[in-house]
N, C-alpha and C. Protein backbone atom coordinates (compact mmCIF):
# COMPACT_ATOMS: atom_id res chain seq x y z
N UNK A 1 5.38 -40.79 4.06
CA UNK A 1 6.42 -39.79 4.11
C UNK A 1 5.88 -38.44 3.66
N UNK A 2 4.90 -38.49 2.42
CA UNK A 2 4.39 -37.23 2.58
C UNK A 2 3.35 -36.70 3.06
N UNK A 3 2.81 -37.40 3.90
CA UNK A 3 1.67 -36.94 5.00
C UNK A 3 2.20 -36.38 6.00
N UNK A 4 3.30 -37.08 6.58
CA UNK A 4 4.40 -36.27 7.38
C UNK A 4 4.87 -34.77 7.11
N UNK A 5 5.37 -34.56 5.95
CA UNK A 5 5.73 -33.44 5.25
C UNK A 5 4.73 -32.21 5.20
N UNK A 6 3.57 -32.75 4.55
CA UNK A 6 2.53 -31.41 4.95
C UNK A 6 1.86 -31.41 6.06
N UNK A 7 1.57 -32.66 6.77
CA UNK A 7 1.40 -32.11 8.66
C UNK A 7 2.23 -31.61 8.98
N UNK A 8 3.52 -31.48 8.53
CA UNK A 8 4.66 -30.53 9.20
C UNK A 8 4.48 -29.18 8.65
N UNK A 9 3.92 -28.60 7.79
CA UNK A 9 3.75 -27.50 7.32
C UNK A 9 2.67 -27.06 7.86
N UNK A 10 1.50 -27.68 7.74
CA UNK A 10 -0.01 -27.26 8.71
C UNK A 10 0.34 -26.78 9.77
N UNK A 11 1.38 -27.35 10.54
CA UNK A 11 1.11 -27.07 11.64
C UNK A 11 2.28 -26.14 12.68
N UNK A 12 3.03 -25.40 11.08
CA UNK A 12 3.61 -24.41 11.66
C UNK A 12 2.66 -22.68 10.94
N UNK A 13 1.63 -23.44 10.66
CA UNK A 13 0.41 -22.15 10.18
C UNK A 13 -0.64 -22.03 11.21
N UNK A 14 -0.72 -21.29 11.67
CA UNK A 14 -2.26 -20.93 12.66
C UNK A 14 -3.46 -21.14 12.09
N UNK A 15 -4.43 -22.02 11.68
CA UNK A 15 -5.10 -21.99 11.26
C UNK A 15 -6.65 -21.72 12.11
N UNK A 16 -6.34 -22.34 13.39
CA UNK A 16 -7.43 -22.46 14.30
C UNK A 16 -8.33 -23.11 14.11
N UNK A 17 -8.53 -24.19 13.68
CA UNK A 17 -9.53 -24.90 12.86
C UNK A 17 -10.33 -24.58 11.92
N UNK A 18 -9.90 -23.19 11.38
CA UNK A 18 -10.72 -22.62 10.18
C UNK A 18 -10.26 -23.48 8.90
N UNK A 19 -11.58 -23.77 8.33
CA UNK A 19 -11.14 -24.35 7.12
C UNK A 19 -10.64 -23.88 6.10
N UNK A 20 -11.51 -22.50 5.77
CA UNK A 20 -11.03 -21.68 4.44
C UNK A 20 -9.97 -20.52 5.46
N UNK A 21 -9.11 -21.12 6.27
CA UNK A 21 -7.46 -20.45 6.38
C UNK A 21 -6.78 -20.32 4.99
N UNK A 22 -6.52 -19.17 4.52
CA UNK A 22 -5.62 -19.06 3.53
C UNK A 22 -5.04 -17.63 4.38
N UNK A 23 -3.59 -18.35 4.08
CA UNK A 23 -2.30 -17.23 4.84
C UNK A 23 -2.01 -15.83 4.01
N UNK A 24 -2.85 -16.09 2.55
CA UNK A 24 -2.23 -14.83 1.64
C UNK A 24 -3.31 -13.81 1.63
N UNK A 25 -4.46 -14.05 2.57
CA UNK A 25 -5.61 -13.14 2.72
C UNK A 25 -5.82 -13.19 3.87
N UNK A 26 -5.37 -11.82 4.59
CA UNK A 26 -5.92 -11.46 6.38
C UNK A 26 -6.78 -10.55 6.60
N UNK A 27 -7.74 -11.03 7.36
CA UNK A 27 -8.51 -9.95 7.54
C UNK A 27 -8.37 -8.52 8.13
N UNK A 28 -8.73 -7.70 7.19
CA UNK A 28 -8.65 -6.34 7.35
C UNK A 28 -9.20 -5.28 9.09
N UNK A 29 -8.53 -5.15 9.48
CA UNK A 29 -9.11 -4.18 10.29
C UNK A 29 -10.10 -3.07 9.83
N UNK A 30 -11.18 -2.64 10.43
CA UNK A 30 -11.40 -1.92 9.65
C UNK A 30 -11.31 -0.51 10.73
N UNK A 31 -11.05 0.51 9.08
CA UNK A 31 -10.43 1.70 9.85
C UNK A 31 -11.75 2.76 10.70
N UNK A 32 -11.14 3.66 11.68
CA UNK A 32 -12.54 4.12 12.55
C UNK A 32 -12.24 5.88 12.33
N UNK A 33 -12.77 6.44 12.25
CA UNK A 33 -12.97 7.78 11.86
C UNK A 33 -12.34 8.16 12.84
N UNK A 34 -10.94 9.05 12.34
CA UNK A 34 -10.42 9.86 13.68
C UNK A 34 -11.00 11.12 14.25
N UNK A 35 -12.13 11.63 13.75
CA UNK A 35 -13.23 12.82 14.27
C UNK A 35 -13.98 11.72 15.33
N UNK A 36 -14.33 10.78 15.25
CA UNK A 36 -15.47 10.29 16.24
C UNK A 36 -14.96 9.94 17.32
N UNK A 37 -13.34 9.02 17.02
CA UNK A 37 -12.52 8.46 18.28
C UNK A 37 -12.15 9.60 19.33
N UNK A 38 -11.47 10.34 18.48
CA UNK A 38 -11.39 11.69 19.28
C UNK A 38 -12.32 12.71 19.56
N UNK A 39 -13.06 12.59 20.74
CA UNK A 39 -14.41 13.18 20.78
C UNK A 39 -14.02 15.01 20.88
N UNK A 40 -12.55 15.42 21.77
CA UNK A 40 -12.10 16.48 22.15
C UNK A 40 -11.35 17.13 20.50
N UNK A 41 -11.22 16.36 19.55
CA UNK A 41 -10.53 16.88 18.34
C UNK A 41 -11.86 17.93 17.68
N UNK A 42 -11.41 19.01 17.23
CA UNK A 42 -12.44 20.13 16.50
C UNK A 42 -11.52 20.25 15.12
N UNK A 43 -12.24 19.66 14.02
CA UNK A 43 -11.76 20.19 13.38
C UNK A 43 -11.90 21.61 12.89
N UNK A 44 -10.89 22.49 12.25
CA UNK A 44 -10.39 23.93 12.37
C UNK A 44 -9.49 23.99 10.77
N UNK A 45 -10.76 24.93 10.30
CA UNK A 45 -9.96 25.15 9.11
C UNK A 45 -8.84 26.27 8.91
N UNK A 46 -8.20 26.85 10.19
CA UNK A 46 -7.26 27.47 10.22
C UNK A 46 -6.31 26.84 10.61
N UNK A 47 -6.18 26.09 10.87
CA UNK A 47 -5.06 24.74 11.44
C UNK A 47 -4.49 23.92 10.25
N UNK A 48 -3.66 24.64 9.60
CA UNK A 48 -3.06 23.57 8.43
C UNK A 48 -2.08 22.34 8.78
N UNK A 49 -1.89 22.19 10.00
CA UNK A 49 -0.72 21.07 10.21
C UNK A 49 -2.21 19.49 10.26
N UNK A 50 -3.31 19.85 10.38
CA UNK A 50 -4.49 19.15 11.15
C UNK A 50 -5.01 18.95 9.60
N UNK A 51 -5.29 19.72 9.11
CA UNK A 51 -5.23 19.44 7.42
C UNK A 51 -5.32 18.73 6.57
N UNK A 52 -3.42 18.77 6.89
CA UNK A 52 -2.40 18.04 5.87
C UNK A 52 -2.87 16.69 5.90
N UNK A 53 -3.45 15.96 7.16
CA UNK A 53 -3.57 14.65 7.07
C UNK A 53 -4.46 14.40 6.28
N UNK A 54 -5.53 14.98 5.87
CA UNK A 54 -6.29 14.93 4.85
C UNK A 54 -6.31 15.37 3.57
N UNK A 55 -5.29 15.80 3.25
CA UNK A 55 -5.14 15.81 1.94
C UNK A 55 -3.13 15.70 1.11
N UNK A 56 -3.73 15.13 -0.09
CA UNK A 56 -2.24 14.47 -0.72
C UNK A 56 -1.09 15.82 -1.04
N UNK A 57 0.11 15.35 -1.53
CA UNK A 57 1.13 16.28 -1.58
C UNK A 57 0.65 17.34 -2.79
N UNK A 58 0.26 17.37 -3.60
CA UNK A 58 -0.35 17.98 -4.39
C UNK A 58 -1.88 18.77 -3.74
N UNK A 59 -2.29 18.54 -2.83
CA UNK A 59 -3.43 19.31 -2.01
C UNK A 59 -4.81 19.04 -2.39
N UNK A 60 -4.71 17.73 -2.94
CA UNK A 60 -6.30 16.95 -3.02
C UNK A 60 -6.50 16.59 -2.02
N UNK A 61 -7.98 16.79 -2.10
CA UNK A 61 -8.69 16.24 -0.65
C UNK A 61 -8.77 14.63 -0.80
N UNK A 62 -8.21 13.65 0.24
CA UNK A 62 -8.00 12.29 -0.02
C UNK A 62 -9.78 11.50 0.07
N UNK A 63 -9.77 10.51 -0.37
CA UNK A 63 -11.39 10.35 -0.10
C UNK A 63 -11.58 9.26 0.88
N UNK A 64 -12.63 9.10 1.38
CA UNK A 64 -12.65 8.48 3.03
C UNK A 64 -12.56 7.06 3.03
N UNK A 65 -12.10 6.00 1.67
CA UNK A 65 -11.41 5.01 1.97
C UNK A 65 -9.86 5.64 2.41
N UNK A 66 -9.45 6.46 2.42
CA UNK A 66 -7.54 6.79 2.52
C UNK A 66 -7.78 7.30 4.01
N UNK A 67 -8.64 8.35 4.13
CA UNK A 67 -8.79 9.04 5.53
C UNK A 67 -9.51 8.06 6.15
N UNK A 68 -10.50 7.24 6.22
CA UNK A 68 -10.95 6.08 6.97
C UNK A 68 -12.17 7.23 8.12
N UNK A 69 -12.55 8.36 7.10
CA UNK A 69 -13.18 9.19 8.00
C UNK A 69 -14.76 8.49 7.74
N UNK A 70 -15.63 8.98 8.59
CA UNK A 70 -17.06 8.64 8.20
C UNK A 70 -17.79 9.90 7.07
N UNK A 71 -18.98 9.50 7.06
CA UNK A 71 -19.47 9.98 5.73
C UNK A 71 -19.53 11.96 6.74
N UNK A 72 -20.23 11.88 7.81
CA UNK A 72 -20.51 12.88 8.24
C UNK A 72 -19.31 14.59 8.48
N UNK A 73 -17.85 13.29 8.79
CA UNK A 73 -16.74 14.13 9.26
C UNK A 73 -16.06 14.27 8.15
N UNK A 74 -16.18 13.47 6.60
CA UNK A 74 -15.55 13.86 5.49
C UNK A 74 -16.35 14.86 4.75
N UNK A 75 -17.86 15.19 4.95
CA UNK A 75 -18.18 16.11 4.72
C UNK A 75 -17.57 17.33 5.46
N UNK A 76 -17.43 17.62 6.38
CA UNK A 76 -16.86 18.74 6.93
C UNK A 76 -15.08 18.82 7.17
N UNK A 77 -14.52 17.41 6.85
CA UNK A 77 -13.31 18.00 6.40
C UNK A 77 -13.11 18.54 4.78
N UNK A 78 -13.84 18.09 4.00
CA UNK A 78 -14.37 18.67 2.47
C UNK A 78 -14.59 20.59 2.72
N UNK A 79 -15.27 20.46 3.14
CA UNK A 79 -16.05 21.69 4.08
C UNK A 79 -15.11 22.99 4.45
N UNK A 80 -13.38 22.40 5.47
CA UNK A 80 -13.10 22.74 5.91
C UNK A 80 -11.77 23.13 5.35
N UNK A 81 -11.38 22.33 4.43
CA UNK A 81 -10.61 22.47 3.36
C UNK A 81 -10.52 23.54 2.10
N UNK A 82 -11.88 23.46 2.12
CA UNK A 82 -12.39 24.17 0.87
C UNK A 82 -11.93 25.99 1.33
N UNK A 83 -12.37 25.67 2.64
CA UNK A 83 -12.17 27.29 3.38
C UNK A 83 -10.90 27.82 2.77
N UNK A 84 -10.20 26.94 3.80
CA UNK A 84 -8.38 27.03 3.86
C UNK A 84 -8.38 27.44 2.46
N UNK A 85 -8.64 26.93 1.46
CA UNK A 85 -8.43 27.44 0.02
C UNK A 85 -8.83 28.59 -0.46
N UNK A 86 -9.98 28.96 0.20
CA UNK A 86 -10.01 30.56 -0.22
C UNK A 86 -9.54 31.22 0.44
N UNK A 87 -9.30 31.19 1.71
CA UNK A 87 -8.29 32.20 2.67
C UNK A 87 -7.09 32.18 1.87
N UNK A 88 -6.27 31.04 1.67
CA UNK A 88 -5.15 31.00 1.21
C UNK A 88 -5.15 32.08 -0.10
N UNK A 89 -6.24 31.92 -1.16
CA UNK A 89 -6.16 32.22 -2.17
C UNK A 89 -6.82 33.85 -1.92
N UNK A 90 -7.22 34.30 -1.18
CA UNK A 90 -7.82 35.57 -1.06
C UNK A 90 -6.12 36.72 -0.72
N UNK A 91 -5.49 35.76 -0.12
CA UNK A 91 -3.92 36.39 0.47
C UNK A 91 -3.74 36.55 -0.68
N UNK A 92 -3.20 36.44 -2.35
CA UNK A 92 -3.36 36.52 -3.46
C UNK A 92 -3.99 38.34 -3.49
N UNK A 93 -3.25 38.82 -4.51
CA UNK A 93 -4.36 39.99 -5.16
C UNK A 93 -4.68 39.63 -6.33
N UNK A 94 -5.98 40.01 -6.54
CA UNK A 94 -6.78 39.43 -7.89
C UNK A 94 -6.76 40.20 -8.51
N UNK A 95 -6.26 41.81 -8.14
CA UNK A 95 -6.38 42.47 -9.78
C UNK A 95 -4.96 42.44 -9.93
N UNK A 96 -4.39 42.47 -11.09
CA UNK A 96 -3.36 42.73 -11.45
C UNK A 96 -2.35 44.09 -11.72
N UNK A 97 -1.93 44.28 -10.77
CA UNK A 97 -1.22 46.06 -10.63
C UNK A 97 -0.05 46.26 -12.19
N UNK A 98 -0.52 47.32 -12.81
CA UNK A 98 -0.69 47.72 -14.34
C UNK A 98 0.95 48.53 -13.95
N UNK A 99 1.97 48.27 -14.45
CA UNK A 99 3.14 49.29 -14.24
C UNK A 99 2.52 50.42 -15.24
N UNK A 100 2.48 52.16 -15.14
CA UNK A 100 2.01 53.31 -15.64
C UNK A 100 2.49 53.64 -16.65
N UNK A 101 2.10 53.57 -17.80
CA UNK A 101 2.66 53.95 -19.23
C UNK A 101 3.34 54.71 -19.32
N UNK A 102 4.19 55.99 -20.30
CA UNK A 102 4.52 57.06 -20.17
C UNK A 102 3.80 57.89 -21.03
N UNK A 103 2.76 57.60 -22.01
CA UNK A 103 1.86 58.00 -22.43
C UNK A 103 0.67 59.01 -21.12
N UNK A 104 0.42 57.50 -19.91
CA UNK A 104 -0.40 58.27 -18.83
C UNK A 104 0.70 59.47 -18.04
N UNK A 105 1.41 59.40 -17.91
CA UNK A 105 2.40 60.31 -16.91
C UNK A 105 2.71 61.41 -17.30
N UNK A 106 2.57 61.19 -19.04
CA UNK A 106 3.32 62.97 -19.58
C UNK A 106 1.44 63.34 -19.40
N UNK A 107 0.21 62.30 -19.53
CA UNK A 107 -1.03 63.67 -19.62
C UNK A 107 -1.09 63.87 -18.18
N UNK A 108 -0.63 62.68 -17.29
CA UNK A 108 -1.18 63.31 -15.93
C UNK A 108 -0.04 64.59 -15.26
N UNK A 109 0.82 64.75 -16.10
CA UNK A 109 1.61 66.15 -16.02
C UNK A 109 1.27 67.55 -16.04
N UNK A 110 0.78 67.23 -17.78
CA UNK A 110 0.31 68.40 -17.96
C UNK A 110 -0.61 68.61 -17.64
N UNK A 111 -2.35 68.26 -17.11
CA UNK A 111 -2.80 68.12 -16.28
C UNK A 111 -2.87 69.16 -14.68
N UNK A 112 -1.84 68.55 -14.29
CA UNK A 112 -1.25 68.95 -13.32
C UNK A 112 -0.86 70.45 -13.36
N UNK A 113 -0.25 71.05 -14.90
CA UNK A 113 0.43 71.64 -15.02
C UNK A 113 1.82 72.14 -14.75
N UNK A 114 2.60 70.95 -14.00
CA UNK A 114 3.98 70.55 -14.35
C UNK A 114 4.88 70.70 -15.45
N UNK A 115 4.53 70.34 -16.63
CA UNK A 115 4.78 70.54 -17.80
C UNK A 115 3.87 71.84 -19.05
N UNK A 116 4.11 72.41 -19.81
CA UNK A 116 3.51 73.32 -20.96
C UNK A 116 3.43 71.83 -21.76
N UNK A 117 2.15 71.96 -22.41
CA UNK A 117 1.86 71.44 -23.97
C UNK A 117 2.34 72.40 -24.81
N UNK A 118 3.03 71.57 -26.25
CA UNK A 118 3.35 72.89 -27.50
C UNK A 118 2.28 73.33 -27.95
C-alpha cells in the first residue's frame, strides 16, 4: 500500500530518469548580455531611459550578476554612466552666487560717485 502511494507521487514529478531530480532546485538559465544579443543596440550615454536599466532607484550602477551584462559591455556601461553623471552634475553651478552685502554697495557707490563720503 505504500509503494503504491509514492509511485503515485513519482510519477506525477518529471523526473526523466534523472536520479539526483530534486523539484526544489531548477536549473538556472543563464542570463546573456543584452549589448551582445542586440548587435544594432549602441549604448549612449545621453539616453537616460537606456540607462535606467542599469542602474537601481537610488542611481547605483547594478553589477553584472543583476544586469547579466558581460565583463566587456559592463565596463562601458560603468563608462557610460559615469558620463551621464557629470553632464548631469555640470548642469549644477559650482560656484555659489554670494547675495551683495550693503557694506559692498554703499563703497561701490561712492566709488562711482553716486553718493558724497562725510
Amino acid at each position: 500500500m505504500a509503494d503504491k502511494k509514492q509511485n503515485g507521487k513519482n510519477n506525477k514529478r518529471r523526473n526523466n530518469g534523472d536520479e539526483d531530480f530534486n523539484p526544489r532546485f531548477r536549473k538556472v538559465r543563464k542570463k546573456v548580455c543584452p549589448l551582445c544579443a542586440d548587435k544594432n543596440l549602441v549604448l549612449d550615454y545621453k539616453n537616460a531611459e537606456q540607462l535606467k536599466k542599469f542602474t537601481n532607484d537610488k542611481g547605483k550602477i547594478l553589477p553584472r550578476r543583476a544586469t547579466g551584462a558581460c565583463a566587456k559591455h559592463q565596463r562601458d556601461i560603468t563608462l557610460a554612466i559615469k558620463r551621464a553623471r557629470q553632464i548631469a552634475a555640470g548642469a549644477l553651478p559650482l560656484t555659489k552666487v554670494e547675495a551683495r552685502s550693503p557694506v559692498t554697495i554703499a563703497a561701490n557707490e561712492i566709488a562711482e560717485g553716486k553718493v558724497r563720503a562725510c
